[in-house]
C-alpha atoms as a PDB file:
ATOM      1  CA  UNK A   1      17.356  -5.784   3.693  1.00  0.00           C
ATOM      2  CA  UNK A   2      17.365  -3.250   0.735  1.00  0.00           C
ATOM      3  CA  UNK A   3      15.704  -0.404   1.800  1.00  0.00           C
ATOM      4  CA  UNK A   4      16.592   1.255  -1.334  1.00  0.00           C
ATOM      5  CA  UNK A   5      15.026  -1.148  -4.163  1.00  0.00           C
ATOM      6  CA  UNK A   6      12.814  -0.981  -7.491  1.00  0.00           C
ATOM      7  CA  UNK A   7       9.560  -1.199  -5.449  1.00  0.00           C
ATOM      8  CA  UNK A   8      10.322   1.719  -3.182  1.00  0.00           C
ATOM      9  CA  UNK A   9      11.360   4.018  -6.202  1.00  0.00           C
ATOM     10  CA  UNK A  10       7.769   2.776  -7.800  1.00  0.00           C
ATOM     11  CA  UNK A  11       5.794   3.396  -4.778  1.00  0.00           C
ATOM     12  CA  UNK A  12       7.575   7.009  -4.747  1.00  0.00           C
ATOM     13  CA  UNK A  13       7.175   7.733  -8.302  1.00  0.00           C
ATOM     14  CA  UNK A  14       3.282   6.808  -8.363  1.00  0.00           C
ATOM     15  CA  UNK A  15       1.896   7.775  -5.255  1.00  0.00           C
ATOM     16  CA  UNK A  16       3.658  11.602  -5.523  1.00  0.00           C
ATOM     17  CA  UNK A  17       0.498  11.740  -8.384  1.00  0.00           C
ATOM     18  CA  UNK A  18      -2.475  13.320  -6.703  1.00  0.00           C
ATOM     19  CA  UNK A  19      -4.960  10.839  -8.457  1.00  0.00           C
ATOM     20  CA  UNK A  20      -2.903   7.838  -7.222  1.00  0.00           C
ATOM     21  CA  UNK A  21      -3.132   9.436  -3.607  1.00  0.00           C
ATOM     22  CA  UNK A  22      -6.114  10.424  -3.409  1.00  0.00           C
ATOM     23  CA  UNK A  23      -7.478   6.700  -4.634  1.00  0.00           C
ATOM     24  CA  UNK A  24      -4.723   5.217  -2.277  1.00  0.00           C
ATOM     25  CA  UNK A  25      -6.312   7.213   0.913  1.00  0.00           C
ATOM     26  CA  UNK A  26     -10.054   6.547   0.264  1.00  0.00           C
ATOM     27  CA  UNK A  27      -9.213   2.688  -0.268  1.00  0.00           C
ATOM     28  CA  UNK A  28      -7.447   2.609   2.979  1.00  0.00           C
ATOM     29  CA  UNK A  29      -9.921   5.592   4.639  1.00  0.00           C
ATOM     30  CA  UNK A  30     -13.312   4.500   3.407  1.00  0.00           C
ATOM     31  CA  UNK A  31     -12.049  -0.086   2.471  1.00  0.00           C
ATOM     32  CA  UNK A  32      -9.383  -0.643   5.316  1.00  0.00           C
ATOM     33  CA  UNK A  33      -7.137  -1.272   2.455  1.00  0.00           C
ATOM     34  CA  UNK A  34      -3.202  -0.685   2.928  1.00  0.00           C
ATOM     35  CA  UNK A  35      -1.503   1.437   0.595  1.00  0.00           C
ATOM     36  CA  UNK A  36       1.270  -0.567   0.693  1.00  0.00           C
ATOM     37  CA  UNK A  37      -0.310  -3.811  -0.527  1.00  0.00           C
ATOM     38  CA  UNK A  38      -2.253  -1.547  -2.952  1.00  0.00           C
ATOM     39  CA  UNK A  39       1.221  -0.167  -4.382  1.00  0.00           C
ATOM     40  CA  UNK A  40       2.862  -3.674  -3.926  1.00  0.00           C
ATOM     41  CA  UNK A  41       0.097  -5.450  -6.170  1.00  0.00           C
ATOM     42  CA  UNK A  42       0.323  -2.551  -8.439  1.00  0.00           C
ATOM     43  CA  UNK A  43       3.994  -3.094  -8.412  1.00  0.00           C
ATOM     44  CA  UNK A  44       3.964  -6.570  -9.091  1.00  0.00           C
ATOM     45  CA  UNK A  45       1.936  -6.237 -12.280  1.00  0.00           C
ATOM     46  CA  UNK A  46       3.964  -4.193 -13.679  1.00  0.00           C
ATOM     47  CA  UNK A  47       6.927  -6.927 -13.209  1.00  0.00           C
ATOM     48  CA  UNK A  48       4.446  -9.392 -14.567  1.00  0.00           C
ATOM     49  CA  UNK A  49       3.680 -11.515 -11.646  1.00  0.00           C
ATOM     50  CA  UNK A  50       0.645 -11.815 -10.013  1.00  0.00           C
ATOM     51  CA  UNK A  51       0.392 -11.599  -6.098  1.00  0.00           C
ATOM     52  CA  UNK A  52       0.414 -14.406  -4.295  1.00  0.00           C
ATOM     53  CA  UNK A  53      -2.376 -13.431  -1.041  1.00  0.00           C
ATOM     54  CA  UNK A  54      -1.677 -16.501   1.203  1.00  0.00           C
ATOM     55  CA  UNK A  55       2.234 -15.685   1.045  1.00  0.00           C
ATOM     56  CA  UNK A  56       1.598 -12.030   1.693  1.00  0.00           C
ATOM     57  CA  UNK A  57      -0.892 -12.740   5.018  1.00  0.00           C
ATOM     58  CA  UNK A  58       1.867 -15.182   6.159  1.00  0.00           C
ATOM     59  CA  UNK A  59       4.807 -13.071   4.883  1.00  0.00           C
ATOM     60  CA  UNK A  60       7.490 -10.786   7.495  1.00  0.00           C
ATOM     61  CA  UNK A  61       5.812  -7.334   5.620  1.00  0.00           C
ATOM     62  CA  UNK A  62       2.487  -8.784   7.379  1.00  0.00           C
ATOM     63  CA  UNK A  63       3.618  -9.294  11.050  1.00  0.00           C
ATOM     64  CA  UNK A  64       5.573  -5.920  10.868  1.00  0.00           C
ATOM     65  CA  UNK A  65       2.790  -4.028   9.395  1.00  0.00           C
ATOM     66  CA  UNK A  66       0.473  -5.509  11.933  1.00  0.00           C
ATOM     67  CA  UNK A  67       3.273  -4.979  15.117  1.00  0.00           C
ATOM     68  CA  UNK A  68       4.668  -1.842  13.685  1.00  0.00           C
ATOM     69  CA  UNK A  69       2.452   0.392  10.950  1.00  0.00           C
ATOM     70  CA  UNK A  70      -0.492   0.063  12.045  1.00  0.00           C
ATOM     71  CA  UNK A  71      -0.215   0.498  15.634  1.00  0.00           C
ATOM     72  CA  UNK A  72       1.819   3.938  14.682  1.00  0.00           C
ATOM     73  CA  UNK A  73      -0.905   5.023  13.036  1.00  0.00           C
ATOM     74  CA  UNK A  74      -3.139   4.725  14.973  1.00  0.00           C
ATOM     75  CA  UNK A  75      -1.518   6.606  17.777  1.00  0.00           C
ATOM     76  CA  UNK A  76      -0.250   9.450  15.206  1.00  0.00           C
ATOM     77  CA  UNK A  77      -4.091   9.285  14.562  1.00  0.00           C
ATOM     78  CA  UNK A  78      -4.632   9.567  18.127  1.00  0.00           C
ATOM     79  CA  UNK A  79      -1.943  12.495  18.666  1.00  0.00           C
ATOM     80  CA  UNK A  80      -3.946  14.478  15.542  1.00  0.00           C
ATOM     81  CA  UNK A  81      -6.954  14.208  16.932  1.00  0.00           C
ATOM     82  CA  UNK A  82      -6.334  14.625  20.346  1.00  0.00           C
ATOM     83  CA  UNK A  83      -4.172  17.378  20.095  1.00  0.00           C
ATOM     84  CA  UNK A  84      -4.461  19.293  16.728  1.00  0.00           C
ATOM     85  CA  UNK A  85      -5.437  22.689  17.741  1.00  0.00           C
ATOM     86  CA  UNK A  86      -2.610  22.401  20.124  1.00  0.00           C
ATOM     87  CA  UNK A  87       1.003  23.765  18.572  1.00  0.00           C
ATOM     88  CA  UNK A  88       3.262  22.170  21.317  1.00  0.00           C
ATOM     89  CA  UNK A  89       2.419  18.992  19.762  1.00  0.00           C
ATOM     90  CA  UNK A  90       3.320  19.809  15.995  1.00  0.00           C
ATOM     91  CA  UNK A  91       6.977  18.842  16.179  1.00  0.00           C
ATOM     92  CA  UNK A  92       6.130  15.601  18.131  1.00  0.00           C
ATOM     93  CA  UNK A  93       2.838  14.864  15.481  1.00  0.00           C
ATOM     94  CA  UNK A  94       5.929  15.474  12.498  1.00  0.00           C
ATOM     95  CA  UNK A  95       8.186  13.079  14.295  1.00  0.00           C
ATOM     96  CA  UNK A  96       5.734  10.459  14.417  1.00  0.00           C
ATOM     97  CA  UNK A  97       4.462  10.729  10.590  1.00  0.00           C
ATOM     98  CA  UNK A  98       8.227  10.462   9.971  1.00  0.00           C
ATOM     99  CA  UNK A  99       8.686   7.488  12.229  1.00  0.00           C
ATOM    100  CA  UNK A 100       5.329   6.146  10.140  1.00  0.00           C
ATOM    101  CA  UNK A 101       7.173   6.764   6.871  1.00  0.00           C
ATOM    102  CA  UNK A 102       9.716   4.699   7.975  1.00  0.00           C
ATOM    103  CA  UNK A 103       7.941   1.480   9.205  1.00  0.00           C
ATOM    104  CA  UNK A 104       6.528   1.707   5.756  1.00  0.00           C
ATOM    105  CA  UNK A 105       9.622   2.008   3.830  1.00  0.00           C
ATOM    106  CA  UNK A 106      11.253  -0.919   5.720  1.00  0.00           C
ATOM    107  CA  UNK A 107       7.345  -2.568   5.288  1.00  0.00           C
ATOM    108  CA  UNK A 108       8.163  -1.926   1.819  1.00  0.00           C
ATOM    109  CA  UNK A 109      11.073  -3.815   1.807  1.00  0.00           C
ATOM    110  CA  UNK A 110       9.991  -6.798   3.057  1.00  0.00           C
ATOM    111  CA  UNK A 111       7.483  -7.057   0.296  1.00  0.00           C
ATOM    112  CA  UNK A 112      10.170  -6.643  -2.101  1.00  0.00           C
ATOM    113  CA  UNK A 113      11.929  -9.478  -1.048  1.00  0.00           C
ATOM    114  CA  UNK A 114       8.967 -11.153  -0.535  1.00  0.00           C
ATOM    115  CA  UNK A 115       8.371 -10.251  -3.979  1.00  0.00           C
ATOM    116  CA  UNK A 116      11.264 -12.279  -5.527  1.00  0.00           C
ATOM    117  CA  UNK A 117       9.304 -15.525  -4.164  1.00  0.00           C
ATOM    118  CA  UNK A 118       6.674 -14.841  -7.113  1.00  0.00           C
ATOM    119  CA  UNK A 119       7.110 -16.309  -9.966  1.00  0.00           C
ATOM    120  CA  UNK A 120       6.163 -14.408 -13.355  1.00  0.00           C
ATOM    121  CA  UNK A 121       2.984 -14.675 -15.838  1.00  0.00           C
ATOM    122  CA  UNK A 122       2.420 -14.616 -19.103  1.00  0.00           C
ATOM    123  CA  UNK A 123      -0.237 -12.207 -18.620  1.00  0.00           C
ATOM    124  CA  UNK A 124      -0.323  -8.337 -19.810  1.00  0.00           C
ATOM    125  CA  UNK A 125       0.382  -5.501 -17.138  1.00  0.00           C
ATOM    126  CA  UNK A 126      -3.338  -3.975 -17.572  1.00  0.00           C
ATOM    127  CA  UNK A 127      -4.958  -7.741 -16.852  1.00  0.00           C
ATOM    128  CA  UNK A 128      -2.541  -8.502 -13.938  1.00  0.00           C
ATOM    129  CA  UNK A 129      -2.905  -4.748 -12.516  1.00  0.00           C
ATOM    130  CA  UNK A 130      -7.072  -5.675 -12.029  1.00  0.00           C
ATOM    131  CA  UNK A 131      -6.059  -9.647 -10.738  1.00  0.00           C
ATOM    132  CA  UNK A 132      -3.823  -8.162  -8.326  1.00  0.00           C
ATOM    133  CA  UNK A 133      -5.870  -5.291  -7.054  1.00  0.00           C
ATOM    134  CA  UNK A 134      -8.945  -7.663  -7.087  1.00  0.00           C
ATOM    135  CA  UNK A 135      -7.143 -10.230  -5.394  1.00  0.00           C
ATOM    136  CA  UNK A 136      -6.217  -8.141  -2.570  1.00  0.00           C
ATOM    137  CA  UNK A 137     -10.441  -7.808  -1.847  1.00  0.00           C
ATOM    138  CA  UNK A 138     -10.826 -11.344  -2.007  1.00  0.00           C
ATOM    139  CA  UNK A 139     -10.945 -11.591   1.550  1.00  0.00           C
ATOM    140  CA  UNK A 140     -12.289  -8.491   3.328  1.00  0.00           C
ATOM    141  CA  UNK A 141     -15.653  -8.753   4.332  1.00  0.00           C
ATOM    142  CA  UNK A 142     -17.292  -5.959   2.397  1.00  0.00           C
ATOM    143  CA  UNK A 143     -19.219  -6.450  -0.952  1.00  0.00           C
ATOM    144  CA  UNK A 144     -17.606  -4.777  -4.177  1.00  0.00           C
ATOM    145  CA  UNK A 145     -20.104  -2.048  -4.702  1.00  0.00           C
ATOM    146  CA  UNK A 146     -19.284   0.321  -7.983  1.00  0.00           C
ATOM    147  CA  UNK A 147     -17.168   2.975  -5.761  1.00  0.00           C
ATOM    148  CA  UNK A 148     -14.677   0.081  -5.131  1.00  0.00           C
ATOM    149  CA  UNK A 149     -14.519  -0.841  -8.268  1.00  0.00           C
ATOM    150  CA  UNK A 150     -14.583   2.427  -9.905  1.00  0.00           C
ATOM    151  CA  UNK A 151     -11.565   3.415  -6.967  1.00  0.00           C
ATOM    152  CA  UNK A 152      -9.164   0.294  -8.075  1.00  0.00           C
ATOM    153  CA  UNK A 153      -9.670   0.585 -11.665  1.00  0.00           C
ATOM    154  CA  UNK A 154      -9.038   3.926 -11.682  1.00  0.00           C
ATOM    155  CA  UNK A 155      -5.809   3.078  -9.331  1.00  0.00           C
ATOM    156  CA  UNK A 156      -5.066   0.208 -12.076  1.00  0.00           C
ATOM    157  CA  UNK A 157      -5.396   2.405 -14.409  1.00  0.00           C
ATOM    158  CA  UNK A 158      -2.996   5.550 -13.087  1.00  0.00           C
ATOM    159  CA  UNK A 159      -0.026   2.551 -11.738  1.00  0.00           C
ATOM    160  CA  UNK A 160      -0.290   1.188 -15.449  1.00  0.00           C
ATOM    161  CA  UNK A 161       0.277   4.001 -17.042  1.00  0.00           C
ATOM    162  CA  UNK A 162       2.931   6.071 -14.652  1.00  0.00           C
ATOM    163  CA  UNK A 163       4.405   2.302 -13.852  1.00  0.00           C
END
């Protein structure tokens, strides 16, 4: 496993932009969205393939996101909330978003490799960034109302251009 790879430096790169961060953190806030699909599909369109959403749900970067991320988070989420005023817990609450950090970087890199299983398109970066991000609501169960739409193009946007 390359921990190090050309998705991890793009997922650095873009999400360090406030606009990118801020859209990342509402989609998974407001959508239950992951950041790390969001990045990955964003990712992927810029290496001209499109994402491929039955490989992903069945994919390694799926069991260990559901085993390992998100069960983090949600205790980190737990520790904040339970304990925020409290400054004993602020070097413990650090640890954890640093242990977080790392199930996504190692998340990450399964989706890279997982990556190398999808085969390229003919298709321009700006039309695969929307197919991608688009495909990745397929299957939630929310309608797309105009703040979800306005969120991933302006996400599609800000990856195309700082991809």
């Amino acid at each position: 496993m390359q921990l190090q790879n050309p998705l991890w430096a793009f997922a650095l790169k873009v999400y360090s932009h406030s606009e990118v961060e801020q859209c990342c953190l509402t989609l998974q806030n407001d959508y239950g969205m992951s950041i790390n699909r969001l990045l990955f599909a964003g990712w992927l369109a810029t290496q001209h393939k499109p994402i491929n959403i039955l490989a992903l749900k069945h994919s390694a970067a799926g069991q260990w996101q559901n085993d390992i991320t998100h069960p983090l988070r949600a205790l980190r989420y737990q520790v904040r909330g339970d304990h925020s005023s409290e400054p004993a817990f602020a070097s413990f609450y650090k640890a954890m978003r640093q242990a977080e950090l790392e199930a996504e970087k190692i998340e990450l890199a399964y989706l890279y490799i997982l990556a190398g299983e999808c085969s390229g398109a003919g298709e321009s970066t700006e039309t695969l960034m929307v197919e991608n991000l688009t495909q990745l609501i397929s299957d939630k169960q929310f309608p797309v109302d105009v703040e979800l739409y306005d969120l991933l193009a302006s996400l599609g946007r800000q990856m195309s251009i700082l991809g």
